[in-house]
Protein backbone atom coordinates (compact mmCIF):
# COMPACT_ATOMS: atom_id res chain seq x y z
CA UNK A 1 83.53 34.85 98.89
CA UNK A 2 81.20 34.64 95.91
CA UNK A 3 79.24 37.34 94.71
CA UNK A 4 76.60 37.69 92.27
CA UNK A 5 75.33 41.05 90.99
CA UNK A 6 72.02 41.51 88.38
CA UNK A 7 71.57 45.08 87.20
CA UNK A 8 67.53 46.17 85.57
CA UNK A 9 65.75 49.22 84.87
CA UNK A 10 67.58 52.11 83.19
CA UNK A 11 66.57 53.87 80.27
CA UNK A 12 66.78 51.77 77.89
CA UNK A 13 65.43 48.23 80.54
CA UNK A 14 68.53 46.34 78.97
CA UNK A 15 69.37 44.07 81.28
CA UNK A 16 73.56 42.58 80.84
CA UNK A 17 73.86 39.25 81.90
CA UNK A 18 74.65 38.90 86.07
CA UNK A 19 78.66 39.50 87.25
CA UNK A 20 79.61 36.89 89.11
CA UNK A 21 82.95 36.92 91.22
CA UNK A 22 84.94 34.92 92.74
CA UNK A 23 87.24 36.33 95.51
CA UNK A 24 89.71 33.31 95.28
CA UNK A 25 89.95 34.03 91.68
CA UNK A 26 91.17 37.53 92.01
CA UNK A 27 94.39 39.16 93.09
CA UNK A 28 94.88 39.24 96.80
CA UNK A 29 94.53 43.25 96.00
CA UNK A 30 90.90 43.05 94.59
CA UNK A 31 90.16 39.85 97.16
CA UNK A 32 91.04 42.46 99.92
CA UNK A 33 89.00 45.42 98.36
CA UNK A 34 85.91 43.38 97.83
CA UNK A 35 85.53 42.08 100.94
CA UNK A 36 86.74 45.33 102.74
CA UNK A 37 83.52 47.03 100.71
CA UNK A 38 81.41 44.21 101.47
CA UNK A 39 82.34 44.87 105.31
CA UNK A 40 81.96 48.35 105.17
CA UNK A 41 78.63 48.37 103.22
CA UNK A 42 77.37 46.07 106.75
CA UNK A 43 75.99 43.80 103.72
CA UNK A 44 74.84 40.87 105.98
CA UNK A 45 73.11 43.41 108.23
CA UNK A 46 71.49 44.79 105.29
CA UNK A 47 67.26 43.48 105.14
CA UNK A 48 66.39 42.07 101.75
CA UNK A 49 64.75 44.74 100.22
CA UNK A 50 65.94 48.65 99.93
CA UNK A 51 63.18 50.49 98.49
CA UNK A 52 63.38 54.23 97.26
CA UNK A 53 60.99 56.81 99.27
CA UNK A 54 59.49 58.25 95.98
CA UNK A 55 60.11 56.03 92.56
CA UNK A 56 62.14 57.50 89.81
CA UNK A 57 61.86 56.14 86.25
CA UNK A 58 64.73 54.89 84.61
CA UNK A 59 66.69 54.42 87.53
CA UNK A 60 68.27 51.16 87.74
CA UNK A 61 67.79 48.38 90.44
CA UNK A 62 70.59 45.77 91.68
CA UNK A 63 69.71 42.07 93.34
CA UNK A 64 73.56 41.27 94.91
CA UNK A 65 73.75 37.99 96.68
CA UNK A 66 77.14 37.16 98.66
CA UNK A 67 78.24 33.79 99.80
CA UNK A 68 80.78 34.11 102.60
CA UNK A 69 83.05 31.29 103.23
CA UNK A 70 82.03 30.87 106.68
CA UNK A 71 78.89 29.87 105.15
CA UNK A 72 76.86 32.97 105.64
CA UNK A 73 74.92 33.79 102.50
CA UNK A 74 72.69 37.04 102.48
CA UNK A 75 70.81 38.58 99.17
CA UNK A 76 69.49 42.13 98.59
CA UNK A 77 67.13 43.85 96.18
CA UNK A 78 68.01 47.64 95.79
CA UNK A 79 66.89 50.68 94.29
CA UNK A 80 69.89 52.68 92.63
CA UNK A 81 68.66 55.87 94.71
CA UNK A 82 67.98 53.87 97.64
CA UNK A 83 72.23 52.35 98.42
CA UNK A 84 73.67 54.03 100.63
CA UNK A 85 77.46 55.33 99.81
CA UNK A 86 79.09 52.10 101.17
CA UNK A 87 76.48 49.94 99.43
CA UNK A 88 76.77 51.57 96.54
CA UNK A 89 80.62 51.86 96.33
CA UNK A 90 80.55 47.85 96.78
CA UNK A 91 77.81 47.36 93.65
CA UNK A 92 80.36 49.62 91.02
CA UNK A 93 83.23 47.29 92.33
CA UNK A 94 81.74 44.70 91.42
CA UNK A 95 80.87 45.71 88.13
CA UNK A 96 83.98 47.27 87.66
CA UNK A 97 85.41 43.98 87.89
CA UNK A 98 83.39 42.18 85.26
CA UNK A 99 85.80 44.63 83.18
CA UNK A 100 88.62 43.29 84.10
């Protein structure tokens, strides 16, 4: 699975440069816990765009595309207020991971 995460907005509007991961670069561990998120979040059930109710400045927005080895491929624009917990548990991991 291949995932690509691009973070804007935020106080400052410094955007960092897109994550990008690899699932059969990573540990079998992390492999597992990415896709288990990416499950749980219902990502390709997600539509493309997740759009706050009320706009808050300086909150940050994520565009997350995932390529599935099966050949699925969904991508998502999302306000940081508008992820739900699942979605937004899968968007840290990922940037989490960048760490790494």
């Amino acid at each position: 699975m291949h995932l690509k995460l691009t973070r804007t907005g935020g106080f400052a509007g410094i955007t960092p440069p897109p994550v990008e991961v690899d699932t059969t670069t990573l540990s079998k561990k992390d492999a597992q816990h990415v896709e288990s998120l990416v499950a749980g979040a219902k990502f390709f059930d997600l539509p493309k765009t997740l759009k706050a109710a009320k706009s808050q400045p300086d909150r940050f927005q994520y565009s997350l595309k995932v390529a599935h080895e099966d050949g699925r491929e969904h991508a998502i624009t999302c306000d940081e207020e508008a992820a739900s917990e699942p979605l937004r548990q899968l968007l840290h991991a990922v940037q989490d991971l960048k760490r790494k």
